[in-house]
Protein backbone atom coordinates (compact mmCIF):
# COMPACT_ATOMS: atom_id res chain seq x y z
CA UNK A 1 -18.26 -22.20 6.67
CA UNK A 2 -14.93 -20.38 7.67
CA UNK A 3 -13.20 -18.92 4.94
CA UNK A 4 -9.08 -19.59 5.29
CA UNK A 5 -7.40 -16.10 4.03
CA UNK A 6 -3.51 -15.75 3.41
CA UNK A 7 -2.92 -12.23 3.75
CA UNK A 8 1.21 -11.74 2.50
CA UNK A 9 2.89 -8.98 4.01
CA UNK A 10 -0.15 -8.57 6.83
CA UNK A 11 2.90 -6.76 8.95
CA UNK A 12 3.27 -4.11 6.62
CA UNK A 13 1.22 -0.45 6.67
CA UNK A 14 -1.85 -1.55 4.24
CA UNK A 15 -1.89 -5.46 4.79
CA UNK A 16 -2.38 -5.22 8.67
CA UNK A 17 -5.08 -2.17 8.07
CA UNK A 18 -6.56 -5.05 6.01
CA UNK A 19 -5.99 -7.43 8.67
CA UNK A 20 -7.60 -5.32 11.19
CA UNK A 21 -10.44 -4.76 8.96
CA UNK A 22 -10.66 -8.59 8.34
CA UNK A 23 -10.83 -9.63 12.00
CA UNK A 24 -12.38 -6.35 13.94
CA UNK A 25 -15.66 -5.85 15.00
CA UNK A 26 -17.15 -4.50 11.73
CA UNK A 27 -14.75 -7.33 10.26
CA UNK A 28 -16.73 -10.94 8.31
CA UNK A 29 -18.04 -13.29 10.54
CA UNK A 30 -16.96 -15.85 8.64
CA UNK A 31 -13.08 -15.74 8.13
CA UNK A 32 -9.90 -16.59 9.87
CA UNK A 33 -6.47 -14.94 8.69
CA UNK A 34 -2.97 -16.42 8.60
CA UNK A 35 -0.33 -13.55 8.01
CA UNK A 36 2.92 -14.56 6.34
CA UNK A 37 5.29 -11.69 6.50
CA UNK A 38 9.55 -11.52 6.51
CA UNK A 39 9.11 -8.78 8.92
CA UNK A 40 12.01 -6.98 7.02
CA UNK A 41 13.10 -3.33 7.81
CA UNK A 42 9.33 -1.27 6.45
CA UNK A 43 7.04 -3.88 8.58
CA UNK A 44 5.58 -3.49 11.53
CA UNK A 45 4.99 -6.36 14.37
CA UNK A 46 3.49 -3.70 16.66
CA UNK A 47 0.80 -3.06 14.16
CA UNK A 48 -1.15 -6.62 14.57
CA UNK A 49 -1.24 -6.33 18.43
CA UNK A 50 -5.70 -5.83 18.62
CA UNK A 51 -5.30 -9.47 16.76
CA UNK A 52 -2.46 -10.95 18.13
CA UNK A 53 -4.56 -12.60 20.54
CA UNK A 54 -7.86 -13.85 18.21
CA UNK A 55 -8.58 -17.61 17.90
CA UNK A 56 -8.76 -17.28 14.02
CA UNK A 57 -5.30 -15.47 13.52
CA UNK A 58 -1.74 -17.04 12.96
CA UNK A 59 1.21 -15.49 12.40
CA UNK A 60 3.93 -16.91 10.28
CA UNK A 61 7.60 -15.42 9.83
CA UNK A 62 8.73 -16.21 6.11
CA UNK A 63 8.80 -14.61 2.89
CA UNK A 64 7.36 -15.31 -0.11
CA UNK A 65 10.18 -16.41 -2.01
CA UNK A 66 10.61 -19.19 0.14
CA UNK A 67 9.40 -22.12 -1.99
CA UNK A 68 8.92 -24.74 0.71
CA UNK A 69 7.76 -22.55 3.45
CA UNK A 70 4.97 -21.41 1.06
CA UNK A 71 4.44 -24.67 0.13
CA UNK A 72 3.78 -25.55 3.63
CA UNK A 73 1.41 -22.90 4.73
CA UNK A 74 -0.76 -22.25 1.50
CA UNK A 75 -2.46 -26.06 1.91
CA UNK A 76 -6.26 -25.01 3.53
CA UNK A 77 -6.07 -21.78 2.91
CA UNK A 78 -9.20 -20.37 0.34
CA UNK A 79 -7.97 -17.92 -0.97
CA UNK A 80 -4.67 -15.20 -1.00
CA UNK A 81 -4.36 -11.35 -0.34
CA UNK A 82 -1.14 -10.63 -1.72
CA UNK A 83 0.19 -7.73 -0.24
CA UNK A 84 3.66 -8.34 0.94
CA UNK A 85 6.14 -6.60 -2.00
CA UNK A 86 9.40 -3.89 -1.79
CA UNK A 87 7.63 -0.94 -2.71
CA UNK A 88 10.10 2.16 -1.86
CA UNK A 89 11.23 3.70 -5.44
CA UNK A 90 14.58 5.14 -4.35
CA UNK A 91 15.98 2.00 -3.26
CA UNK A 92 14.81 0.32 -6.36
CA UNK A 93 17.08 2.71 -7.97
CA UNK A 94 19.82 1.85 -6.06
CA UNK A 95 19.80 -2.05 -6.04
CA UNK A 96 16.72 -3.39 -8.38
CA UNK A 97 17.71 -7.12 -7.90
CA UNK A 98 15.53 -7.60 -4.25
CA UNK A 99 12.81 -6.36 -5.90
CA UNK A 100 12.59 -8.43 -8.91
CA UNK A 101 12.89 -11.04 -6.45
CA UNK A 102 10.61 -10.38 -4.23
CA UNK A 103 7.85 -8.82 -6.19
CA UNK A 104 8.21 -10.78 -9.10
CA UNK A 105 9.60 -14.56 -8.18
CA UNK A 106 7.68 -13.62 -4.64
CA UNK A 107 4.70 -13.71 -6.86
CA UNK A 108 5.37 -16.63 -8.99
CA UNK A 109 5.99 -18.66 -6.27
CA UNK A 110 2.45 -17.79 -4.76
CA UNK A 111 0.97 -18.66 -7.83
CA UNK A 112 2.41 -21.76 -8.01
CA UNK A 113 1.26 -22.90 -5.17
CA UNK A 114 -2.02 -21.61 -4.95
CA UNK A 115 -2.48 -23.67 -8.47
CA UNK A 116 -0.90 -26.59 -7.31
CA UNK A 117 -3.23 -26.62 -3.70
CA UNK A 118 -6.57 -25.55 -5.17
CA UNK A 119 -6.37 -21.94 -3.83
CA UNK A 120 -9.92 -20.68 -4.97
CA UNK A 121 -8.83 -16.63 -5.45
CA UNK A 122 -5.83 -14.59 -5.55
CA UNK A 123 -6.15 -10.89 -5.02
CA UNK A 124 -3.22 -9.48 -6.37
CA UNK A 125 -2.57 -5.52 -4.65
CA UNK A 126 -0.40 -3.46 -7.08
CA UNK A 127 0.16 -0.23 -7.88
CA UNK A 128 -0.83 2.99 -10.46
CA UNK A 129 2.67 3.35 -11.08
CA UNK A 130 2.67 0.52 -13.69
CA UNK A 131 0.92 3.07 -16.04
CA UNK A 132 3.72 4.97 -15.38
CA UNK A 133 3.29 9.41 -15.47
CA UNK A 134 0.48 10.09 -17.18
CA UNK A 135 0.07 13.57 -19.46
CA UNK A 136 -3.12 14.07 -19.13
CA UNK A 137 -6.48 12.08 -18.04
CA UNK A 138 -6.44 9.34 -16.20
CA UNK A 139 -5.39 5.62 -17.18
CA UNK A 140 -7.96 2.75 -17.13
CA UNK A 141 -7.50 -0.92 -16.42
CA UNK A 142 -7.08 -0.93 -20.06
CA UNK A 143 -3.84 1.49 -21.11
CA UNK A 144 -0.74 0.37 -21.37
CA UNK A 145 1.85 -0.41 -19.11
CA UNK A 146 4.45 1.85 -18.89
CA UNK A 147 6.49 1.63 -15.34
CA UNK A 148 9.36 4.40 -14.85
CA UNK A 149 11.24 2.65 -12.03
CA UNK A 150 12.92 -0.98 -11.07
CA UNK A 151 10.00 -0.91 -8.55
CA UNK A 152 6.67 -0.39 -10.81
CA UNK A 153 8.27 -2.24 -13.63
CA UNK A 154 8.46 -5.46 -10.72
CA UNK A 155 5.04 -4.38 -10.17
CA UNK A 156 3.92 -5.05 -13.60
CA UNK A 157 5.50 -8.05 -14.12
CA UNK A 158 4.26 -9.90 -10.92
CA UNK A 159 1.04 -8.31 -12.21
CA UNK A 160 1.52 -10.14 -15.75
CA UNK A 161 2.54 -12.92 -14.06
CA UNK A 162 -0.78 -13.49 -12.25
CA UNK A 163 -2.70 -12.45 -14.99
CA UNK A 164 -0.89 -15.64 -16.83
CA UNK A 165 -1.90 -17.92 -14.02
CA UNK A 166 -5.25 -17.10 -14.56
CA UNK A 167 -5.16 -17.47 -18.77
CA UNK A 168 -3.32 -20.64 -18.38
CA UNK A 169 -4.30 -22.53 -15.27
CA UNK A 170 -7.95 -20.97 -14.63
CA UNK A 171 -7.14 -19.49 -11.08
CA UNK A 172 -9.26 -16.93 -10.22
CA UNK A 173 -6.64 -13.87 -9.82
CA UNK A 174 -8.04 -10.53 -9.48
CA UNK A 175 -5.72 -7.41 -9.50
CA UNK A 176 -5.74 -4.08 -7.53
CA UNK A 177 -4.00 -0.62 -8.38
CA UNK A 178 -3.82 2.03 -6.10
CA UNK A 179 -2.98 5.09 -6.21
CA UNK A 180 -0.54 6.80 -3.37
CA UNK A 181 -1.52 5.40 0.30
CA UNK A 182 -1.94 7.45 3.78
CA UNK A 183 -2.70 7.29 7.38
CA UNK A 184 -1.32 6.00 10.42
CA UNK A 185 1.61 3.20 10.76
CA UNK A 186 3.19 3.95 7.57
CA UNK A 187 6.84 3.56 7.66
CA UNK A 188 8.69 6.97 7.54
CA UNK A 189 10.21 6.23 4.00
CA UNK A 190 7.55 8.24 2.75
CA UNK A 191 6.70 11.04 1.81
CA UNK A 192 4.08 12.17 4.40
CA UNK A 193 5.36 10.36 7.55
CA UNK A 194 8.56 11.30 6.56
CA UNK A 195 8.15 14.75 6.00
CA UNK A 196 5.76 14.93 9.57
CA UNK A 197 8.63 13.28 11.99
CA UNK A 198 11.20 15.89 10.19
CA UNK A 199 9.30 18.78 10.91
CA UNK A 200 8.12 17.56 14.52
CA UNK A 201 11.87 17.19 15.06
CA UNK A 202 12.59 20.54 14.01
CA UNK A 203 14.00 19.46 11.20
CA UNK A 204 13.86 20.36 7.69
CA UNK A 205 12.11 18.11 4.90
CA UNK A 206 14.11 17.67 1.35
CA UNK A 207 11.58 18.58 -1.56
CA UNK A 208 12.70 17.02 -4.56
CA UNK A 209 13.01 19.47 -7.55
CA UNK A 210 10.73 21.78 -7.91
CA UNK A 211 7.79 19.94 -6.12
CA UNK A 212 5.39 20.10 -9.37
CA UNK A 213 5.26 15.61 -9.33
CA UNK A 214 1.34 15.18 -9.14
CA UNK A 215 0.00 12.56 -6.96
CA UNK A 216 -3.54 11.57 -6.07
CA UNK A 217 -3.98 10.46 -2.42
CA UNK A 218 -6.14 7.43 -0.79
CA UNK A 219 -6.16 6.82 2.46
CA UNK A 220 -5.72 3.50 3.22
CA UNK A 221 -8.62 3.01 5.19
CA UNK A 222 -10.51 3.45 2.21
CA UNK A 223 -8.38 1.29 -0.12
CA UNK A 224 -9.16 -1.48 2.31
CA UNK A 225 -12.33 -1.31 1.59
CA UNK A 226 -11.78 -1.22 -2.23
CA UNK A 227 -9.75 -4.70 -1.60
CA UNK A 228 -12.80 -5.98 0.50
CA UNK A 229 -15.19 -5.21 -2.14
CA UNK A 230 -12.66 -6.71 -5.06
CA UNK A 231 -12.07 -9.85 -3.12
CA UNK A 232 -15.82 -10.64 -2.10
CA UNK A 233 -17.26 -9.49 -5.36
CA UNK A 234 -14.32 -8.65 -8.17
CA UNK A 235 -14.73 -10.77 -11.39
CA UNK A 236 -12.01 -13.36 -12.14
CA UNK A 237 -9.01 -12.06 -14.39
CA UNK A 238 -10.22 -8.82 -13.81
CA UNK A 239 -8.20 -5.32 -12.33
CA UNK A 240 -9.69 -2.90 -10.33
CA UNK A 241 -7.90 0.77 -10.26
CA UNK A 242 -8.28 2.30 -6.71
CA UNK A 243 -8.54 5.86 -6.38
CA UNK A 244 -8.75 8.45 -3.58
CA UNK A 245 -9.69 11.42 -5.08
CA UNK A 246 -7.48 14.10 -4.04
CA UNK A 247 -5.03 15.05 -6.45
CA UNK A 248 -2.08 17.66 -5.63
CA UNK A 249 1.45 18.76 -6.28
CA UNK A 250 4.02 17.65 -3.97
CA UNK A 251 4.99 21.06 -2.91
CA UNK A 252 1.09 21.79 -1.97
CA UNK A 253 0.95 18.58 -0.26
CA UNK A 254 4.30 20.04 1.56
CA UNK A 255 2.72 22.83 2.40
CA UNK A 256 -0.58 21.22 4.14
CA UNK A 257 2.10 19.39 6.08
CA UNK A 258 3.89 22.77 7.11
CA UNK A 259 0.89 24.30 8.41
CA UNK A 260 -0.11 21.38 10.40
CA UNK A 261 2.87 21.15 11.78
CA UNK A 262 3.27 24.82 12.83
CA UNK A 263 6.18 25.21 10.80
CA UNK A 264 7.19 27.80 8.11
CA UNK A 265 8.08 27.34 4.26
CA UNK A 266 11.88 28.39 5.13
CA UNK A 267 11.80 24.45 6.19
CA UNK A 268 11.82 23.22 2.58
CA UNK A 269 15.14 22.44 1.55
CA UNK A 270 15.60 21.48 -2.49
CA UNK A 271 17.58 18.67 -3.72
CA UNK A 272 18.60 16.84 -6.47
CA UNK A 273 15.33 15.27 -8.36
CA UNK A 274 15.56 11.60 -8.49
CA UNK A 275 16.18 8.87 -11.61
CA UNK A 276 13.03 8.76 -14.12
CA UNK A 277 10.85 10.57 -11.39
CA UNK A 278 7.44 10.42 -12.39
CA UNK A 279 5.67 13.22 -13.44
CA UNK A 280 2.02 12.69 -12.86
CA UNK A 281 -0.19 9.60 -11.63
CA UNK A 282 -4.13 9.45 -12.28
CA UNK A 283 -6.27 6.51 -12.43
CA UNK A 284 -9.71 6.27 -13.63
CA UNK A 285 -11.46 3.95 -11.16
CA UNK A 286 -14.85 3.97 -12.90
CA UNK A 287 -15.05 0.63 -13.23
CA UNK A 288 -14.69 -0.26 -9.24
CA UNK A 289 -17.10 2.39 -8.91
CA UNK A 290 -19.77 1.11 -10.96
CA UNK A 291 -19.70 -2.66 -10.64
CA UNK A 292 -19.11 -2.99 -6.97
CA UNK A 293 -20.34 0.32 -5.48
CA UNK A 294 -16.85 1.69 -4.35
CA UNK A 295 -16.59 5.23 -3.48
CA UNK A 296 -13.58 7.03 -0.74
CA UNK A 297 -15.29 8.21 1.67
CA UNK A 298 -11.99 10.23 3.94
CA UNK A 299 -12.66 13.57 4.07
CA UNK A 300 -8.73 14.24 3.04
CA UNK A 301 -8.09 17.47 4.83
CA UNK A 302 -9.70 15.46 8.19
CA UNK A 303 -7.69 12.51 7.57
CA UNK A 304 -4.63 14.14 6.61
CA UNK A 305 -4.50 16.19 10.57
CA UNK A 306 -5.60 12.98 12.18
CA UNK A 307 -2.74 11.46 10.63
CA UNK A 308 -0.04 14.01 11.72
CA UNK A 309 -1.81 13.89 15.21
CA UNK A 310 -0.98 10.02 15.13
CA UNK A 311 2.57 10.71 14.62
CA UNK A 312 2.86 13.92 17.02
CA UNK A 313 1.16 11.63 19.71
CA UNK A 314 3.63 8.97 19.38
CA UNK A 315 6.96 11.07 19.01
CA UNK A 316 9.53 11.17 21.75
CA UNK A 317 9.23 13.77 24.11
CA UNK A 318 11.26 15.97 26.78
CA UNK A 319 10.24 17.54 29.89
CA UNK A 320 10.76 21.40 28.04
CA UNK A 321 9.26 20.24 24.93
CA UNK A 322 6.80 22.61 23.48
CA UNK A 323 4.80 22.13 20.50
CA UNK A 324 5.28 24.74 17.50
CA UNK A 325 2.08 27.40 17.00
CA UNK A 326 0.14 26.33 15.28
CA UNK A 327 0.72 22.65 15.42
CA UNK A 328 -1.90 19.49 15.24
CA UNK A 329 -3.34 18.88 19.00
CA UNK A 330 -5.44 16.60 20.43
């Protein structure tokens, strides 16, 4: 029997890797995917193109916060990959209100009608920035929430707010948290692509402060796979922290960047340091490890060039363009 899988926010740089995933050739035989997405400014329409075209995808343009929309197009489906969220911190700073609404109300109204149609799971994908910075060792499924920003603290909530589903009404939710994402089609918000088009330009990349945040990195090729193996085999009411295994500073992350890109440390311009940044993320994914076999398996100095080659392959281009010594080639 087919399984029906909603997959919210499937246009976006992890839920269409997931949607790939779900419908390529190493893909289950036995699923068809409806993406609902609001295809706002950080999505992607490009990115579904190898699916566009399969007899067991559907694309629907909506948000989540839509009550009747949702109410419309959750009916059949088996179960829910909820992806779709705002999930850039600085404009959080600036104007917190879209995200409460969409990550939090987005979330509720998911729930709502998952309960109400008989929706048999709900994989919730969040974040490790609910734990907020972290000292020293790593946080388990079990510490204490502690978000930083208008963005992880509408992570935690909508996170809460499934949880609560599942005490009250029974619905099987299960919850990811991931550390910081990589690889191709990400939008160029962050930090990576970002700091790759800037220096492929010619351009400098702004560092903020001193460079020292800590962030551990999982490519999201592998954290895929971690929401495969959490949404065929994860435990009901349960979270699953996602790591990737490579943890460095900002500024050392800058620099792999620089020497990929043939370009110099005289490209690092400081700025200001944002609101509340962060200091230090680190999960302890132990228990994804041992009950459903996870492990990352991106070599992240590999992944990291392939990446950068994605973007350098895909830049614009002049007739007298030259690329720097140095520099990621095919």
């Amino acid at each position: 029997m087919t399984r029906r899988i909603l997959v919210t926010g499937g246009a976006g740089f992890i839920g269409s890797a997931h949607v790939l995933r779900l419908l390529g050739p190493d893909g289950p035989p036995d699923v068809s995917v409806t993406v609902l997405d609001d295809l706002t400014y950080a999505a992607g329409p490009t990115h579904l193109d190898p699916v566009r075209d399969h007899r067991l995808f559907r694309f629907v343009h909506g948000s989540v916060t839509d009550a009747a929309l949702v109410d419309r197009i959750v009916p059949g489906h088996d179960e829910i990959v909820h992806f779709a969220a705002e999930s850039h911190v600085d404009r959080s700073i600036e104007d917190g209100s879209l995200f409460a609404r969409t990550n939090v109300l987005g979330t509720q109204t998911l729930l709502d009608a998952a309960v109400r149609h008989g929706v048999r799971t709900h994989v919730q994908i969040s974040t490790d920035e609910v734990y907020g910075s972290i000292a020293a060792g790593a946080a388990s499924e079990d510490a204490p929430l502690r978000p930083g920003s208008p963005y992880s603290a509408s992570k935690a909530a909508a996170d809460l707010m499934a949880l609560a589903y599942h005490a009250t009404h029974g619905l099987d939710v299960r919850v990811t948290r991931c550390s910081n994402n990589f690889g191709p089609r990400q939008h160029p918000e962050k930090l990576i692509p970002r700091f790759v088009t800037a220096l492929l330009a010619g351009q400098d990349v702004p560092l903020y402060g001193d460079g020292s945040q800590i962030r551990d990195w999982l490519h999201v090729e592998d954290h895929v796979t971690a929401v495969e193996l959490v949404r065929n085999g994860g435990r009901p009411g349960r979270i699953y922290n996602i790591g990737g295994g490579t943890s460095l500073t900002n500024l050392d992350l800058t620099h792999r960047l620089l020497g990929l890109c043939g370009a110099g440390p005289d490209r690092i311009v400081r700025v200001t340091d944002r609101k509340g940044h962060d200091q230090r993320y680190a999960v302890d994914d132990t228990r994804i490890r041992r009950e459903l076999g996870y492990e990352p398996r991106a070599d992240f100095a590999t992944a990291l060039a392939d990446t950068v080659r994605w973007y350098a392959d895909r830049r614009p281009r002049t007739s007298d363009d030259r690329p720097a010594a140095g520099a990621v080639r095919r």
